[in-house]
C-alpha atoms as a PDB file:
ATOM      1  CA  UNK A   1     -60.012  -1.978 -11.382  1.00  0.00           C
ATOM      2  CA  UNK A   2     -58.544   1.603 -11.015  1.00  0.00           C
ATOM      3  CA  UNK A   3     -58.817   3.346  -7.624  1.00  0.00           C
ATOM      4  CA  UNK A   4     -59.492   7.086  -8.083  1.00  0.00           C
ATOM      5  CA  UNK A   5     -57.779   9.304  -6.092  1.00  0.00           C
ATOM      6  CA  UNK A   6     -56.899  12.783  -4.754  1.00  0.00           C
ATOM      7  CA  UNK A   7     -53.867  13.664  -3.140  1.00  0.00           C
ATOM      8  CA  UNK A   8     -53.043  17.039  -2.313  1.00  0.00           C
ATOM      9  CA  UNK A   9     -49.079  18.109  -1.693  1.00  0.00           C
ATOM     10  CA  UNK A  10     -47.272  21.028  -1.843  1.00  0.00           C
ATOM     11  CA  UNK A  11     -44.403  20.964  -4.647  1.00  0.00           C
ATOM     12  CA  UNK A  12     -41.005  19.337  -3.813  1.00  0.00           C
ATOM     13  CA  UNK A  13     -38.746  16.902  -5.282  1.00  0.00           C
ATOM     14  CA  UNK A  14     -39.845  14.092  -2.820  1.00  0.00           C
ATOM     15  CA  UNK A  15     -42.982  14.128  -4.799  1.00  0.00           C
ATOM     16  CA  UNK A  16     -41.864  15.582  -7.981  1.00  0.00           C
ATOM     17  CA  UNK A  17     -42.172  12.231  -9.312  1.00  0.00           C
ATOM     18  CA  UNK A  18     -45.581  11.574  -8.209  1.00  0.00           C
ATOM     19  CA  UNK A  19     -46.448  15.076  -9.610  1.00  0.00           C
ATOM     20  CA  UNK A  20     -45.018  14.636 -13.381  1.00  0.00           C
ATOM     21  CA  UNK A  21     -46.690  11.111 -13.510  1.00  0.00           C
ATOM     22  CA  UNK A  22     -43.127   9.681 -13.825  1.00  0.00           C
ATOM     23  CA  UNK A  23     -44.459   7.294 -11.440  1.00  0.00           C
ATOM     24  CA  UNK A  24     -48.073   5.979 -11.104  1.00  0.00           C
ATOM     25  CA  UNK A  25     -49.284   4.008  -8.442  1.00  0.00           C
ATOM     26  CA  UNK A  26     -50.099   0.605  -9.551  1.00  0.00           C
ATOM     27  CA  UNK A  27     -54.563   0.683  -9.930  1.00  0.00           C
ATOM     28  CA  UNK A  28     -54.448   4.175  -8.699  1.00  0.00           C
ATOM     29  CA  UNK A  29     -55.737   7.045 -10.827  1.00  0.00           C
ATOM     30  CA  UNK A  30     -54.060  10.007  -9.000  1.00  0.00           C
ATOM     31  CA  UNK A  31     -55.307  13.312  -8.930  1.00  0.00           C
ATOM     32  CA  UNK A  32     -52.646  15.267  -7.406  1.00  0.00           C
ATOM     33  CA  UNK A  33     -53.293  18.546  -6.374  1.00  0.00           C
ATOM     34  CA  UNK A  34     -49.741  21.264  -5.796  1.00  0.00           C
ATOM     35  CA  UNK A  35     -51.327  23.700  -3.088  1.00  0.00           C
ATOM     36  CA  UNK A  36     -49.586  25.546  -0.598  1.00  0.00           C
ATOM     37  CA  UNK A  37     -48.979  23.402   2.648  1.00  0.00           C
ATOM     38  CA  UNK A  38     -51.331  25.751   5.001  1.00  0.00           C
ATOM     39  CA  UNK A  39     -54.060  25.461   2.718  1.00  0.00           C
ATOM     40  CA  UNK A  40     -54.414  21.698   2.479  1.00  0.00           C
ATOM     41  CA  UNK A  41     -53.778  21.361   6.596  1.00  0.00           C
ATOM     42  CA  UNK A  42     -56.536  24.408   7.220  1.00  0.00           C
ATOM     43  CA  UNK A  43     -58.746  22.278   4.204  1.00  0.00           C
ATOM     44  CA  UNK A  44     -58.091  18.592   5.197  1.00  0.00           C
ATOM     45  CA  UNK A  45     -58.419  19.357   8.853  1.00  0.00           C
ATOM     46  CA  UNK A  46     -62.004  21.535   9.008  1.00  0.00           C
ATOM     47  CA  UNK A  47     -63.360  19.218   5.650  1.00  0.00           C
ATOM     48  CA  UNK A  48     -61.580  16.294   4.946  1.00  0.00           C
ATOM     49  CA  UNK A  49     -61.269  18.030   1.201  1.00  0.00           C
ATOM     50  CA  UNK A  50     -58.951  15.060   0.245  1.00  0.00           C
ATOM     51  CA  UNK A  51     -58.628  11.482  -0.293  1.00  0.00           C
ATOM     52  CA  UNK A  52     -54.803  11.608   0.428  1.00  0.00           C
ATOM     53  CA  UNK A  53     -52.827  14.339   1.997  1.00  0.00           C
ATOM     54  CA  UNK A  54     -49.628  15.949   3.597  1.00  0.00           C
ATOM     55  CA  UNK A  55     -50.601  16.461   7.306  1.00  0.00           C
ATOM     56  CA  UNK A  56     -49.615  18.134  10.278  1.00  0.00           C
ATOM     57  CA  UNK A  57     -47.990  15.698  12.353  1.00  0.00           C
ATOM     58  CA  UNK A  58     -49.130  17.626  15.734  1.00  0.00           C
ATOM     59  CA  UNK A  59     -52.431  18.139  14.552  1.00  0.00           C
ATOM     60  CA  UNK A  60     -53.057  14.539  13.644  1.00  0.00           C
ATOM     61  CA  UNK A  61     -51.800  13.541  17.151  1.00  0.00           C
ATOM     62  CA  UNK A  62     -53.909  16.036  19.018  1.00  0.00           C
ATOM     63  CA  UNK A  63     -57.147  14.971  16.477  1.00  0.00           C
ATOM     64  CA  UNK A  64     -56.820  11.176  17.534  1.00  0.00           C
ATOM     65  CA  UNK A  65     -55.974  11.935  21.114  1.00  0.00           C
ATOM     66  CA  UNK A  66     -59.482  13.248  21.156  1.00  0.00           C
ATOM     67  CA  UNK A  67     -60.948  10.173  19.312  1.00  0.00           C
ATOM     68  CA  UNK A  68     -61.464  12.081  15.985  1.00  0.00           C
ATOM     69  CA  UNK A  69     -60.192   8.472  13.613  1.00  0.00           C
ATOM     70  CA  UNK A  70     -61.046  10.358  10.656  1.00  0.00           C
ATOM     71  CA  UNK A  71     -57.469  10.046   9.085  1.00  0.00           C
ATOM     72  CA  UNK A  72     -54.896   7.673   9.243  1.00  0.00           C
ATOM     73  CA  UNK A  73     -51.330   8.536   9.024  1.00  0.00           C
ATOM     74  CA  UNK A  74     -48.915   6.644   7.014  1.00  0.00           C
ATOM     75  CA  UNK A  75     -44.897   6.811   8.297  1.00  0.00           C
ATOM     76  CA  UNK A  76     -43.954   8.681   4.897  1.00  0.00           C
ATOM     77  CA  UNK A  77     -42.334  12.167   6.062  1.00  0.00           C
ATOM     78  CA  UNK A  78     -42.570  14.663   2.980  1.00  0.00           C
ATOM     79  CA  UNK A  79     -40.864  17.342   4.534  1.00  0.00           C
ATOM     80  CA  UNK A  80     -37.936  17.475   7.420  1.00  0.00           C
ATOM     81  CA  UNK A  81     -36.377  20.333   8.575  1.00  0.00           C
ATOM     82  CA  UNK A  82     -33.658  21.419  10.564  1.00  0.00           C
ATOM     83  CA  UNK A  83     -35.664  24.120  13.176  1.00  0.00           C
ATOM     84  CA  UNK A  84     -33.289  25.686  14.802  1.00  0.00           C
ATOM     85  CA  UNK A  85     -33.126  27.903  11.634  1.00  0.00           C
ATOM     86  CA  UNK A  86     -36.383  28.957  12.158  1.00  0.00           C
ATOM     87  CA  UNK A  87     -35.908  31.299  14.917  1.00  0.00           C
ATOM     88  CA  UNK A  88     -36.272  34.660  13.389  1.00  0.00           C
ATOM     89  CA  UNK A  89     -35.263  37.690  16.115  1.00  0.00           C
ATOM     90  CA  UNK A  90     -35.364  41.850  15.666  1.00  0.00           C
ATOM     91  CA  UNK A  91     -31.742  43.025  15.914  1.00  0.00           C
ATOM     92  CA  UNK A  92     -32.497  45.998  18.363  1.00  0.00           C
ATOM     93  CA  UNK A  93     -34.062  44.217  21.385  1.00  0.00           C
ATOM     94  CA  UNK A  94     -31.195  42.685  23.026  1.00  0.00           C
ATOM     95  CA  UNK A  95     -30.977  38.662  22.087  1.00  0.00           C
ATOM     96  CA  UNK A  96     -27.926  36.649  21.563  1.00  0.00           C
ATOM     97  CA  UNK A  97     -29.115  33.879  22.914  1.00  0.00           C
ATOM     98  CA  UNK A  98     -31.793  31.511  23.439  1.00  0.00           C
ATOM     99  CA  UNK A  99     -32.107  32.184  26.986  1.00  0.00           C
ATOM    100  CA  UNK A 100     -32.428  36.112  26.194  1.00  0.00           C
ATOM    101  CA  UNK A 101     -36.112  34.910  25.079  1.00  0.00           C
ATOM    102  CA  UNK A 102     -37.449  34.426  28.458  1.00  0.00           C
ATOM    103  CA  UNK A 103     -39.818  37.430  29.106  1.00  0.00           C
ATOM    104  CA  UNK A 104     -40.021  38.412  25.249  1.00  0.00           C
ATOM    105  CA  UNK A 105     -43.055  38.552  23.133  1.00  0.00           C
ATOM    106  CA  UNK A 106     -42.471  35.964  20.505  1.00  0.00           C
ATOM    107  CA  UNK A 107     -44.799  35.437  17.681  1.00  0.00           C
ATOM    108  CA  UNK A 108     -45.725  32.157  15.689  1.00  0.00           C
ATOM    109  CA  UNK A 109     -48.290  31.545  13.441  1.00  0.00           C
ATOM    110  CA  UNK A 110     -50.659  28.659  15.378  1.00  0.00           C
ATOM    111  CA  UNK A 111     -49.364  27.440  18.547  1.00  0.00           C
ATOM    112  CA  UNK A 112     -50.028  24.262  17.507  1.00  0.00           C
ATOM    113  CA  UNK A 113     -47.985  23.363  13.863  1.00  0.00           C
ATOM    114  CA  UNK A 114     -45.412  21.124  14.052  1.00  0.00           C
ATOM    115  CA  UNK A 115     -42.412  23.213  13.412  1.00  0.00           C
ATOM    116  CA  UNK A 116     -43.624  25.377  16.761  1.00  0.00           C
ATOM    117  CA  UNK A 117     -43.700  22.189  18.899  1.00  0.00           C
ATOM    118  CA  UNK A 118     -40.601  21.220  17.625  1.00  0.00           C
ATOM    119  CA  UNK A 119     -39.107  24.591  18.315  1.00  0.00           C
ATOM    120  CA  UNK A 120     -40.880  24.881  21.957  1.00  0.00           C
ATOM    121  CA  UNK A 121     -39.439  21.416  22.859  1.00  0.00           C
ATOM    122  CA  UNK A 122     -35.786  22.280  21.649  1.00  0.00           C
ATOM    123  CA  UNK A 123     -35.826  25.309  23.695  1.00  0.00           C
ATOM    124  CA  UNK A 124     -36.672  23.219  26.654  1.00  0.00           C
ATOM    125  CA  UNK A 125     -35.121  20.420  26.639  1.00  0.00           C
ATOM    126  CA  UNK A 126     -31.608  22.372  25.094  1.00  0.00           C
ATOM    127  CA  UNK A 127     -31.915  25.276  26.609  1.00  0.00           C
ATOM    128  CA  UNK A 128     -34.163  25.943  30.021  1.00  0.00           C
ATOM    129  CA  UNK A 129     -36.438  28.001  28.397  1.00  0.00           C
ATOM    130  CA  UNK A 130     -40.135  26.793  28.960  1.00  0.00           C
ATOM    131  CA  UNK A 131     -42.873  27.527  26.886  1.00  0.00           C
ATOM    132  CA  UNK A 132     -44.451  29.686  30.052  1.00  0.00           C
ATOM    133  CA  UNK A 133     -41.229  31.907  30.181  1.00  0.00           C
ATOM    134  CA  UNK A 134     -42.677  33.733  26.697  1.00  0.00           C
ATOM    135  CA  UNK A 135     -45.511  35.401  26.068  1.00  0.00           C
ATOM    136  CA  UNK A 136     -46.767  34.571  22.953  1.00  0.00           C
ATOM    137  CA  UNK A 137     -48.912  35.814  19.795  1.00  0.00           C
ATOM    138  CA  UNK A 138     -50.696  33.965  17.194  1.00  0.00           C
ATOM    139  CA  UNK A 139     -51.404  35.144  13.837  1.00  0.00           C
ATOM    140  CA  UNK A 140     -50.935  34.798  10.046  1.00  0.00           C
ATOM    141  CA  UNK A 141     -47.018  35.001   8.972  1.00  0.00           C
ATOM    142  CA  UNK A 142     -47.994  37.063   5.521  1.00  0.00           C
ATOM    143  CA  UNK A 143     -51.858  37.068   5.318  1.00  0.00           C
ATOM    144  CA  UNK A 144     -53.418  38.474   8.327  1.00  0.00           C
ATOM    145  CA  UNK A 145     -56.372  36.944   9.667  1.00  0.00           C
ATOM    146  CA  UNK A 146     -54.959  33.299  10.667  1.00  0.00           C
ATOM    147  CA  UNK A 147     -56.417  31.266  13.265  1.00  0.00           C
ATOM    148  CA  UNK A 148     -55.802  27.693  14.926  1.00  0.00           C
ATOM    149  CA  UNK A 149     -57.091  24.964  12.417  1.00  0.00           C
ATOM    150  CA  UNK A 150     -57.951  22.917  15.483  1.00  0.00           C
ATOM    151  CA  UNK A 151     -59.490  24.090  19.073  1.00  0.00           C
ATOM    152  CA  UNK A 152     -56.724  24.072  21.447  1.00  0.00           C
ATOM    153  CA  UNK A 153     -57.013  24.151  25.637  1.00  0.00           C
ATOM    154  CA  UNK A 154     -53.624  25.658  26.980  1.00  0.00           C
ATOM    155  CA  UNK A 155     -52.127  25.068  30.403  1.00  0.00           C
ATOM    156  CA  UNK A 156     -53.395  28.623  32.886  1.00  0.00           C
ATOM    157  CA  UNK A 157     -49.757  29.579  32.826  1.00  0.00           C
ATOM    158  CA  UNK A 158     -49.251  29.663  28.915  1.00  0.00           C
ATOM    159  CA  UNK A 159     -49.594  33.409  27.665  1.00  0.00           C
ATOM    160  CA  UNK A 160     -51.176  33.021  24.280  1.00  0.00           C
ATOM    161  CA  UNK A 161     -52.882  35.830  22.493  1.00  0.00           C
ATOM    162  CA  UNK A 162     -53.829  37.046  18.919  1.00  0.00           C
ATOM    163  CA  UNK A 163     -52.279  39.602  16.699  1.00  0.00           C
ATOM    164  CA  UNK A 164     -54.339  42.097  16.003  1.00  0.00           C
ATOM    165  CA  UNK A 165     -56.697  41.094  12.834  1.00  0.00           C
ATOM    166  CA  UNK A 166     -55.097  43.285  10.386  1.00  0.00           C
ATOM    167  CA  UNK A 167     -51.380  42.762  10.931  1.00  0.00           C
ATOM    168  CA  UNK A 168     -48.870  40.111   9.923  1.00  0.00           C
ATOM    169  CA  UNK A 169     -46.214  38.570  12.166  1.00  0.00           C
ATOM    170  CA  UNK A 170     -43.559  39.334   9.576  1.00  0.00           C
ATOM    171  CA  UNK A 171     -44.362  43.260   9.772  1.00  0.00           C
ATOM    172  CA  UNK A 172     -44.765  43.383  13.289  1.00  0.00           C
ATOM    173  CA  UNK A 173     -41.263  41.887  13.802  1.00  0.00           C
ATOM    174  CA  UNK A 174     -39.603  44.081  11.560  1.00  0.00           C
ATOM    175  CA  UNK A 175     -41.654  46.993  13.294  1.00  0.00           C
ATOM    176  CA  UNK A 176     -40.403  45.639  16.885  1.00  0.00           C
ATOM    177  CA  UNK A 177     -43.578  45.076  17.530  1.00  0.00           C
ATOM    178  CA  UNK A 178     -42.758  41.469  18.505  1.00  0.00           C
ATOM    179  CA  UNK A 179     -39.300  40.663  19.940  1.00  0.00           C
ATOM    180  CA  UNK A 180     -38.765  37.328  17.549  1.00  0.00           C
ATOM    181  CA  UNK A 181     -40.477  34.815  15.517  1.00  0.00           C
ATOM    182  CA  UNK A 182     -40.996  31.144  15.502  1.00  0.00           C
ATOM    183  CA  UNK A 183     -42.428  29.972  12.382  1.00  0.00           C
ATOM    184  CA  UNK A 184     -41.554  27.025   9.488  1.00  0.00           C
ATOM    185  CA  UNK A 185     -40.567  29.420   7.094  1.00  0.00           C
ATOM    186  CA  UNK A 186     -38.560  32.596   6.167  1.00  0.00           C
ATOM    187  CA  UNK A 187     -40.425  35.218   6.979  1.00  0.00           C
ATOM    188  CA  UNK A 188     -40.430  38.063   4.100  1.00  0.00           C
ATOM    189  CA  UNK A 189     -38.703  40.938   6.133  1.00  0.00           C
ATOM    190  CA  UNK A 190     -35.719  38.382   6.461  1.00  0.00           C
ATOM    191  CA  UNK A 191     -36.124  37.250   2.923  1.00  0.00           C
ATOM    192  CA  UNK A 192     -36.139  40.842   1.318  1.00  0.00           C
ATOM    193  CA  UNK A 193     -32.702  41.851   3.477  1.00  0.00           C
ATOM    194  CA  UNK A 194     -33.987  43.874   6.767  1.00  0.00           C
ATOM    195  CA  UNK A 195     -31.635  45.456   8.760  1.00  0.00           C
ATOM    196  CA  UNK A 196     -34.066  45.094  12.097  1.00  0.00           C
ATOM    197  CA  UNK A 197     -34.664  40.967  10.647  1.00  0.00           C
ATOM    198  CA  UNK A 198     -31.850  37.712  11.729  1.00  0.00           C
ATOM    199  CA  UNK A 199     -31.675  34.525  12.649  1.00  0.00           C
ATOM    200  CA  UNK A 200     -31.005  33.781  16.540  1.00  0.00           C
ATOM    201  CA  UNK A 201     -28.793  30.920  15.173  1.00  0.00           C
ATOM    202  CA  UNK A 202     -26.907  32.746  12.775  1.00  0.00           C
ATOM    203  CA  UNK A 203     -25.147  29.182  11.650  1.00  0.00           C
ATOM    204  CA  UNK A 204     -27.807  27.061  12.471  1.00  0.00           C
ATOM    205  CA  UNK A 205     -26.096  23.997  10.871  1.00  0.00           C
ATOM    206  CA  UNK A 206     -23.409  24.376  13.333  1.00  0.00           C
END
């Protein structure tokens, strides 16, 4: 008997494999969908879209915290990162340092995605900067328009707000709007060379 399933991934060579077919799960049919990794959270999250999926690892915690045992999570990481290279900061508003962030307006795309807890945690535990010391906006990276995927209920002293609908994060930090960005990916004004755009950690292996 052969299982059907979906399983939805974004591209990478830890799946590559499973992608080409190269391997096939023993009485598995696999459908495996390539989408980009904020579609199949926002999709798997709100509708349970797939049979298999890449998660969120903070979402899933915060989903069965709250007794929601729609998912179970298997111990296979598809993607690691090294975070402290995603700390994006404008070059005119004073920061060489983490510390330098207390009081700043720092945006990030949902308070809640892993690579922002990470990040939050790392700048507490590293360097004295709490999560209240920022005051923070929400909003879609490239797209405008992005929300939470999952309610969340934030301490009284955390400063959270939205963007406004029609702007991204990536032009408001170029613009200065924001003073820096934390985020799991390049952000496109750092990508296409701005002047205003760098990384806090400008060797973040180091």
């Amino acid at each position: 008997m052969t299982i059907p399933l979906s399983c939805a991934c974004p591209p990478s060579d830890r799946v590559q494999s499973l992608m080409s077919g190269e391997v096939a799960p023993e009485g598995i049919h696999l459908h495996f969908l390539t989408l980009p990794v904020e579609e199949i959270f926002w999709r798997q999250a709100r509708h349970s879209e797939f049979d298999v999926s890449e998660c969120s690892l903070s979402t899933y915690v915060m989903l069965r915290s709250r007794g929601d045992e729609r998912f179970i999570a298997i111990p296979a990481f598809t993607s690691r990162f090294f975070r402290h290279s995603c700390v994006f900061i404008n070059t005119h508003k004073g920061i060489q340092n983490p510390q330098d962030l207390r009081g700043k307006v720092v945006g990030l795309p949902e308070y809640q995605i892993t690579a922002v807890v990470w990040l939050r945690g790392i700048f507490q535990d590293e360097y004295g900067v709490l999560p209240k010391d920022i005051l923070w906006r929400r909003g879609g990276e490239e797209t405008p328009g992005r929300v939470e995927k999952v309610k969340i209920k934030l301490p009284p002293e955390i400063r959270l707000e939205a963007i406004p609908y029609d702007r991204t994060l990536s032009q408001m930090l170029d613009d200065g709007e924001i003073d820096a960005l934390f985020t799991a990916r390049e952000p496109s004004c750092f990508t296409r060379g701005s002047s205003n755009v760098a990384r806090l950690f400008q060797n973040p292996r180091e």
